[in-house]
C-alpha atoms as a PDB file:
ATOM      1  CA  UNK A   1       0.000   0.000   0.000  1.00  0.00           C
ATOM      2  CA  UNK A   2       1.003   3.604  -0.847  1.00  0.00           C
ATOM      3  CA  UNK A   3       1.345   6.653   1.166  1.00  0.00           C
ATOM      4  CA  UNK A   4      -1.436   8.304   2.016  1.00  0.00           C
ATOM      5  CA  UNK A   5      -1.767  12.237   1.526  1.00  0.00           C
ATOM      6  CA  UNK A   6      -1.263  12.464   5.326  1.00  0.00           C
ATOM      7  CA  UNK A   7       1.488  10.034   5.782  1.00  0.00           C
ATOM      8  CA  UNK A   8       3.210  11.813   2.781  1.00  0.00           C
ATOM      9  CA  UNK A   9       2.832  15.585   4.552  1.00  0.00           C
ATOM     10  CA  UNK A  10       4.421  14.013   7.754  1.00  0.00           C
ATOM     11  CA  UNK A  11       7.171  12.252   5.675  1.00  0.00           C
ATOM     12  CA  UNK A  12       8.182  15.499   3.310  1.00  0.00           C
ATOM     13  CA  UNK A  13       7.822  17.429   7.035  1.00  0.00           C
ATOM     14  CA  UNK A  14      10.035  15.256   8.441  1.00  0.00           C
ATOM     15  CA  UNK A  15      12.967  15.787   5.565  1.00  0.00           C
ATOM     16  CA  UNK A  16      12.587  19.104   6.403  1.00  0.00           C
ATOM     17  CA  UNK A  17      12.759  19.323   9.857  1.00  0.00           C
ATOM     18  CA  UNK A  18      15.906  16.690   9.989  1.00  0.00           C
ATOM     19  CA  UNK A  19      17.638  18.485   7.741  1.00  0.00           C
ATOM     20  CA  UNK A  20      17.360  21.979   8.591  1.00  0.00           C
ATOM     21  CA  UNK A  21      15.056  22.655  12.065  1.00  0.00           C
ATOM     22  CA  UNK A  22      15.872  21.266  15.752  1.00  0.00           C
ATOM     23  CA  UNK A  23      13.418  21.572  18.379  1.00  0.00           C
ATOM     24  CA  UNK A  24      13.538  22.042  21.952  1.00  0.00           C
ATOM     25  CA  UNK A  25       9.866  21.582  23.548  1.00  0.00           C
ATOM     26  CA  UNK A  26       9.365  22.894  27.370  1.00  0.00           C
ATOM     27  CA  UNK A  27       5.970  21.282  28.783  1.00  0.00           C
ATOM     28  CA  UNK A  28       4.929  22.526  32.149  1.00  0.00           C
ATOM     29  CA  UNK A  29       1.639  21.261  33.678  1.00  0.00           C
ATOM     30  CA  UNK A  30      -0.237  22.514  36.231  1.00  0.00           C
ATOM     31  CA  UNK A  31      -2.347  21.306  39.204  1.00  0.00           C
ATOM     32  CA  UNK A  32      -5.031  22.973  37.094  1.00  0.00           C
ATOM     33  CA  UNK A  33      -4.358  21.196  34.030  1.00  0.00           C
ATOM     34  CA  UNK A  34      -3.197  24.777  32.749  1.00  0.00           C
ATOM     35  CA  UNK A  35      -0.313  23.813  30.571  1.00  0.00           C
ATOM     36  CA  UNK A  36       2.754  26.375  30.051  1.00  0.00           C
ATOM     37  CA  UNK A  37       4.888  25.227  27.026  1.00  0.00           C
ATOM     38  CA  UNK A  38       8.557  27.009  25.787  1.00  0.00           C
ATOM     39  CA  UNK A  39       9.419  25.986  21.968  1.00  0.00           C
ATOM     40  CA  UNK A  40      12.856  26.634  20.946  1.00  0.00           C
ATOM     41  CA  UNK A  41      13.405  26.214  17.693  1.00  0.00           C
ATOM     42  CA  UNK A  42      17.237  26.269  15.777  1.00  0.00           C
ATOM     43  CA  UNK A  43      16.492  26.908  11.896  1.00  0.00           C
ATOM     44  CA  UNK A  44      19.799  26.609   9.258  1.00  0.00           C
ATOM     45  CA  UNK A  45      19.945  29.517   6.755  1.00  0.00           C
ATOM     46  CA  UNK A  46      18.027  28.429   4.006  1.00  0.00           C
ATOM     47  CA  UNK A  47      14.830  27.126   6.062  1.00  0.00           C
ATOM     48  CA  UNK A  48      12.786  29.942   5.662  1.00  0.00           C
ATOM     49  CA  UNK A  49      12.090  29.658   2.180  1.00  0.00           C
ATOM     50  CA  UNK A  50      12.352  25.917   1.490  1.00  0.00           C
ATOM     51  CA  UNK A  51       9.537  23.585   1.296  1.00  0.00           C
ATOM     52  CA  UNK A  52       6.687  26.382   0.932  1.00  0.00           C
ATOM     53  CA  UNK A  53       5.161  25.012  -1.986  1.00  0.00           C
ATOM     54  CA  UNK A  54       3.801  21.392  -1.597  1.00  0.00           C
ATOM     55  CA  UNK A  55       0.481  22.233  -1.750  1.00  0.00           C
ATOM     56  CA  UNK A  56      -0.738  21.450   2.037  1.00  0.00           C
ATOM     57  CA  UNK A  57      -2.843  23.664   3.969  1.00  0.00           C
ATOM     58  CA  UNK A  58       0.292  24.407   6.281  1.00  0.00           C
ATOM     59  CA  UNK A  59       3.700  24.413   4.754  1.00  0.00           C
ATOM     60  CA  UNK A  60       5.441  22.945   7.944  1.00  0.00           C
ATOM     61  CA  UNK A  61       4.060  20.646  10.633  1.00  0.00           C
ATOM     62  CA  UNK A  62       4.468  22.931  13.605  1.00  0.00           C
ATOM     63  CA  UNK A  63       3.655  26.609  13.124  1.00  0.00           C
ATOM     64  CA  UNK A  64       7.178  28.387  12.164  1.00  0.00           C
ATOM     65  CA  UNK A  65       6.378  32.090  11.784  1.00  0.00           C
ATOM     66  CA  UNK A  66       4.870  35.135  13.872  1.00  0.00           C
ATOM     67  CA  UNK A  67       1.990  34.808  11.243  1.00  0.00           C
ATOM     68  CA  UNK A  68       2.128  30.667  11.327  1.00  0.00           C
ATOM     69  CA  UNK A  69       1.577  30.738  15.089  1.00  0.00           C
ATOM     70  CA  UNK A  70      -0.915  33.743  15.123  1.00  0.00           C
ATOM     71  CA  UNK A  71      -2.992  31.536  12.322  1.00  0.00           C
ATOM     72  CA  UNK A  72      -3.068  28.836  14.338  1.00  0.00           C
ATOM     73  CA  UNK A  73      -4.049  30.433  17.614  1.00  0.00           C
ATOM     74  CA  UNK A  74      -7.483  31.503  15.414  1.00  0.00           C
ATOM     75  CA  UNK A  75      -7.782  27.771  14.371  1.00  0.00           C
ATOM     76  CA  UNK A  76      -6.961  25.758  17.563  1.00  0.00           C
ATOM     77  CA  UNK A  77      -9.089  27.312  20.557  1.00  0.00           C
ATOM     78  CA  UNK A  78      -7.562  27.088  23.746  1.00  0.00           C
ATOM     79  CA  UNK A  79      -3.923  28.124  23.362  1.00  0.00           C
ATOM     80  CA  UNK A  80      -2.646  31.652  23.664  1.00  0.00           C
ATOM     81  CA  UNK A  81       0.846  32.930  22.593  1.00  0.00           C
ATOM     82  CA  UNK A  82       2.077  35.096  25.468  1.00  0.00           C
ATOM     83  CA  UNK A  83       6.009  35.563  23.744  1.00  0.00           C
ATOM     84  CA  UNK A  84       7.785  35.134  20.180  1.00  0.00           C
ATOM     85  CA  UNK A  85      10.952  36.123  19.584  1.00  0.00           C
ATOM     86  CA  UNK A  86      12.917  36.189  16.400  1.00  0.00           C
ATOM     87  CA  UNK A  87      16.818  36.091  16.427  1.00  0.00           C
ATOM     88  CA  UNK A  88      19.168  36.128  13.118  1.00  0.00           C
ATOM     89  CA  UNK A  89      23.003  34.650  13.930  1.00  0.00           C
ATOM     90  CA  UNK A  90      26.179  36.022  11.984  1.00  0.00           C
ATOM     91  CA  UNK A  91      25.916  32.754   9.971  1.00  0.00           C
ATOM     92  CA  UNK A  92      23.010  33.153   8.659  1.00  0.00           C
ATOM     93  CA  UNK A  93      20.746  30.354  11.073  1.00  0.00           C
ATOM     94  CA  UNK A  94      18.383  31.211  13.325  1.00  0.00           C
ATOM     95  CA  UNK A  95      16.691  30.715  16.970  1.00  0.00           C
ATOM     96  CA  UNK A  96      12.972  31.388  17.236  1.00  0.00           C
ATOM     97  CA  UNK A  97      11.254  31.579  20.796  1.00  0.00           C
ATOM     98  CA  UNK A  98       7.678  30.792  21.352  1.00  0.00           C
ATOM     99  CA  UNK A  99       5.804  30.418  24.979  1.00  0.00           C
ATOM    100  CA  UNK A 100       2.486  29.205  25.063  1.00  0.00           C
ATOM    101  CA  UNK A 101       0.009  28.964  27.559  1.00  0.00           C
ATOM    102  CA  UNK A 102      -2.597  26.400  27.079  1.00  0.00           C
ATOM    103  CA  UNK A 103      -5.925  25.246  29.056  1.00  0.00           C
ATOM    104  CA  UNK A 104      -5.055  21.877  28.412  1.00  0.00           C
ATOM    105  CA  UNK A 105      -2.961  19.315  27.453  1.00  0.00           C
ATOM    106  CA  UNK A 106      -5.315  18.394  24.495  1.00  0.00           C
ATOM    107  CA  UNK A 107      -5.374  22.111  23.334  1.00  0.00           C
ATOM    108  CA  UNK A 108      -1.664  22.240  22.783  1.00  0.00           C
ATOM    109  CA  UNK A 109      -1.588  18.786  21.210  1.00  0.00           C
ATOM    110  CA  UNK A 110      -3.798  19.885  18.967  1.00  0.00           C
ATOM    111  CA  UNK A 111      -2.428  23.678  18.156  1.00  0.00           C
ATOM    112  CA  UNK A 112       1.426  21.815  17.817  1.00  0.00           C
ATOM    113  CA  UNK A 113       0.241  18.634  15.642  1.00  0.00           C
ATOM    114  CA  UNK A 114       1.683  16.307  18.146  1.00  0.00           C
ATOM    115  CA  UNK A 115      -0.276  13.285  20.048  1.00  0.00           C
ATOM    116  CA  UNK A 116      -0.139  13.868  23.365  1.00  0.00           C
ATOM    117  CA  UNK A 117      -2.379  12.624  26.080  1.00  0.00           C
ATOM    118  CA  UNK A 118      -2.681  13.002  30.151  1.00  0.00           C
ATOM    119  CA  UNK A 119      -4.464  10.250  32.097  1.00  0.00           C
ATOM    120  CA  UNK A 120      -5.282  10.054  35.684  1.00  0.00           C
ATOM    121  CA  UNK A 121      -6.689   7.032  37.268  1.00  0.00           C
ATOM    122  CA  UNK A 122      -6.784   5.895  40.875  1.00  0.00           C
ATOM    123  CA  UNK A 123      -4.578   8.749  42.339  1.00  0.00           C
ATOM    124  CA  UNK A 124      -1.786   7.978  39.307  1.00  0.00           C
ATOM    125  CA  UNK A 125      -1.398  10.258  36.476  1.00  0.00           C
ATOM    126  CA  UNK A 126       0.497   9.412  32.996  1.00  0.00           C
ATOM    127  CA  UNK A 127       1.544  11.886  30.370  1.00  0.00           C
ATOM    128  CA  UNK A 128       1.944   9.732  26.986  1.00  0.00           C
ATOM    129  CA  UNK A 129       3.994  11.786  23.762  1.00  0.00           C
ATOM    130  CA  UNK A 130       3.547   8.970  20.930  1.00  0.00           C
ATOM    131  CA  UNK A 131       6.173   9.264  18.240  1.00  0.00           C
ATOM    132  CA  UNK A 132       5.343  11.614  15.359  1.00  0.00           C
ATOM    133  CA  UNK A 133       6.894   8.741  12.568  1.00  0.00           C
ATOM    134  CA  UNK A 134       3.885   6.121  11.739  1.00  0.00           C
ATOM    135  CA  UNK A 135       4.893   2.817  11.466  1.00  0.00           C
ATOM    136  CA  UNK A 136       4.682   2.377   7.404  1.00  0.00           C
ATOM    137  CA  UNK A 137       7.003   5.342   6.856  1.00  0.00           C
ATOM    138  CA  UNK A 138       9.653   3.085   8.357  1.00  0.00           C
ATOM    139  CA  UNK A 139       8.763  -0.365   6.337  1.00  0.00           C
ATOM    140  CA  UNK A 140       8.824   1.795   3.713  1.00  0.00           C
ATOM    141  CA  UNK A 141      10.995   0.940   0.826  1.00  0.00           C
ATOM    142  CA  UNK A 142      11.756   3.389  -2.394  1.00  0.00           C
ATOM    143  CA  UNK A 143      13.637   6.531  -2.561  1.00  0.00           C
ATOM    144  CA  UNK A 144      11.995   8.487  -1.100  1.00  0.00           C
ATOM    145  CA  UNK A 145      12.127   6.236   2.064  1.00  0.00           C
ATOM    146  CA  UNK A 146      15.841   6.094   1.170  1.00  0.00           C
ATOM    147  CA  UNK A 147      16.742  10.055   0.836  1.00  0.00           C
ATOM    148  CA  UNK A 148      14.781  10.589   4.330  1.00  0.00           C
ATOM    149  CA  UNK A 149      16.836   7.750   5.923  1.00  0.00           C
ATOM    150  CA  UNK A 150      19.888   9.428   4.446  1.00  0.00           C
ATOM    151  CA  UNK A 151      19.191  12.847   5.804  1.00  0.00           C
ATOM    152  CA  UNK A 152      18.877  12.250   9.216  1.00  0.00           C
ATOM    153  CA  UNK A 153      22.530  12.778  10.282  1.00  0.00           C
ATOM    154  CA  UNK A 154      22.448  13.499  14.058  1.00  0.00           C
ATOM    155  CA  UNK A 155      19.168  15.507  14.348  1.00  0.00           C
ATOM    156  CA  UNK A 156      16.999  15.166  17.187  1.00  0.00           C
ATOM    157  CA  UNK A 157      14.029  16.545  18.824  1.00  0.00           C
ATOM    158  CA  UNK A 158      14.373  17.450  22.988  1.00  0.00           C
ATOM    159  CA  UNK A 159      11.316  17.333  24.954  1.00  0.00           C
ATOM    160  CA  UNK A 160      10.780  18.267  28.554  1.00  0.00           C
ATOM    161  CA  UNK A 161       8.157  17.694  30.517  1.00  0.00           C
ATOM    162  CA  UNK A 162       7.643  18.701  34.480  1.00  0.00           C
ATOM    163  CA  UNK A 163       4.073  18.007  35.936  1.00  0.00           C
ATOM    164  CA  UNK A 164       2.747  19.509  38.791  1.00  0.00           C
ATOM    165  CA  UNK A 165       4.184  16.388  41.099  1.00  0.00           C
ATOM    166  CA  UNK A 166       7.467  15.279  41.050  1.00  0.00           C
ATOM    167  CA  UNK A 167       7.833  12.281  38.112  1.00  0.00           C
ATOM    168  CA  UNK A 168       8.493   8.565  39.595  1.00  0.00           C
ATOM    169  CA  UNK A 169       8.921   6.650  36.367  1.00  0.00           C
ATOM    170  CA  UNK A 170       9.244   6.718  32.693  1.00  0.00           C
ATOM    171  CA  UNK A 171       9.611   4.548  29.832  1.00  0.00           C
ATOM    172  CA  UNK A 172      12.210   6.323  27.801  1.00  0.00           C
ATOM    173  CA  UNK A 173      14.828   8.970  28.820  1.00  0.00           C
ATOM    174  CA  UNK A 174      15.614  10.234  32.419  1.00  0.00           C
ATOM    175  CA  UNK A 175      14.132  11.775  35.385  1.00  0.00           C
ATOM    176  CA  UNK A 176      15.646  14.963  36.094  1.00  0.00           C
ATOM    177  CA  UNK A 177      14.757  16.423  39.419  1.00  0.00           C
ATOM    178  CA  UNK A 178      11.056  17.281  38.570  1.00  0.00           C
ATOM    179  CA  UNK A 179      10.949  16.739  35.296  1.00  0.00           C
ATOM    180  CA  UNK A 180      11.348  13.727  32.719  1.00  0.00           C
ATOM    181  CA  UNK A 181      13.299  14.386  29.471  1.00  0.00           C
ATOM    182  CA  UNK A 182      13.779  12.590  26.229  1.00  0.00           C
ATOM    183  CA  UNK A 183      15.765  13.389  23.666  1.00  0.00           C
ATOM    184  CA  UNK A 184      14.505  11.901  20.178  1.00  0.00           C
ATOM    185  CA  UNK A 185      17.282  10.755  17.688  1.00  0.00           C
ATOM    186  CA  UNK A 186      15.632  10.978  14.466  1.00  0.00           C
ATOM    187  CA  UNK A 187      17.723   8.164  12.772  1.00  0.00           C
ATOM    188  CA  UNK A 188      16.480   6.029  15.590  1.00  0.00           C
ATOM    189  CA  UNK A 189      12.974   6.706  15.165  1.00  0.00           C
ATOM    190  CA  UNK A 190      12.567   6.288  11.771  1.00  0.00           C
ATOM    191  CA  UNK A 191      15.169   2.510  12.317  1.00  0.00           C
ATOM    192  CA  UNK A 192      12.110   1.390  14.910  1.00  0.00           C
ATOM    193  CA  UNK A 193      14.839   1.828  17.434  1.00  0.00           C
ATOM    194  CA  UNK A 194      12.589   4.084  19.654  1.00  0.00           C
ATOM    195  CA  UNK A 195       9.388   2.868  21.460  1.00  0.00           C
ATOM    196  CA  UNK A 196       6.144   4.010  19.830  1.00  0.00           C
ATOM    197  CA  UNK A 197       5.080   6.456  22.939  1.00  0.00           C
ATOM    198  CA  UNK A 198       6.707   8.105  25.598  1.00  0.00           C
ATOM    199  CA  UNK A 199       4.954   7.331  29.050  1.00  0.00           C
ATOM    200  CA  UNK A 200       5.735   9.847  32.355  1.00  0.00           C
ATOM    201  CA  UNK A 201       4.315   8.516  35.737  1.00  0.00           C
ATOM    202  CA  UNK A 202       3.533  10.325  38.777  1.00  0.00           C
END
């Protein structure tokens, strides 16, 4: 079976972001289920214009620009962008800075394109972060699937997360203090070397 449309936006998404975008994602949850969230995100020189054209309704898979994340603010109910902040390096990259404040995990899954999840049952709570590469896109043979697997070099994705109660357990990464941290190889991922979801207990 083919790619679907979807699995092809995540795929070309996914070239893009490996090759040219790192991201550093800061999730803070409160007792409230308020969720404060800190995106850092390290762009090469020639990201800005590249990949604009494939015909989806978004051109990347997280918001990117002032104008990207004010768009999606009017779509996504439920998040509000409190800071972004725009910095151009003597080599030509970039760092952009977003905080978010969000009512709820779900909100910010949705507004960011990522599945995340928060469960509570019998006093115990679980934060689950399933991985954003579906499991055809790495069975999949062809060039394309080649020229991804050949981009990925060393780029990764960092994601913290700190509830509200200090962390007892997870299934990937390390506990760090109060929060739990995984950093996400992207050769790994895509090689099924990475479990499908990323569980936090406390």
């Amino acid at each position: 079976m083919g790619f679907n449309v979807r699995l092809l936006g995540i795929f070309f998404c996914v070239l893009l972001i490996v090759s040219c975008l790192q991201v550093d994602t800061d999730i803070r949850l409160k007792r409230n289920g308020r969720v404060d969230a800190m995106l850092n995100y390290h762009l090469s020189a020639d990201i800005a214009d590249f990949g604009r054209g494939f015909g989806f309704e978004e051109p990347w898979c997280l918001p990117l620009s002032e104008k990207d994340f004010i768009q999606q603010s009017l779509r996504i109910s439920g998040v509000t962008i409190k800071k972004y902040k725009f910095r151009s390096n003597p080599d030509g990259s970039s760092l952009i800075s977003v905080k978010l404040q969000a009512d709820s995990i779900m909100s910010l899954s949705s507004f960011l394109n990522l599945d995340m999840k928060v469960d509570e049952q019998d006093g115990n709570s679980t934060f689950t972060l399933r991985m954003p590469i579906d499991g055809d896109i790495r069975r999949k043979e062809g060039d394309l699937a080649l020229q991804m697997r050949e981009s990925m070099g060393d780029a990764s994705f960092l994601f913290r997360f700190r509830p509200a109660v200090r962390p007892h357990s997870t299934t990937a990464g390390i506990i760090s203090g109060h929060e739990a941290q995984l950093e996400i190889m992207m050769g790994d991922l895509l090689n099924g070397k990475m479990p499908s979801a990323w569980v936090v207990s406390w």
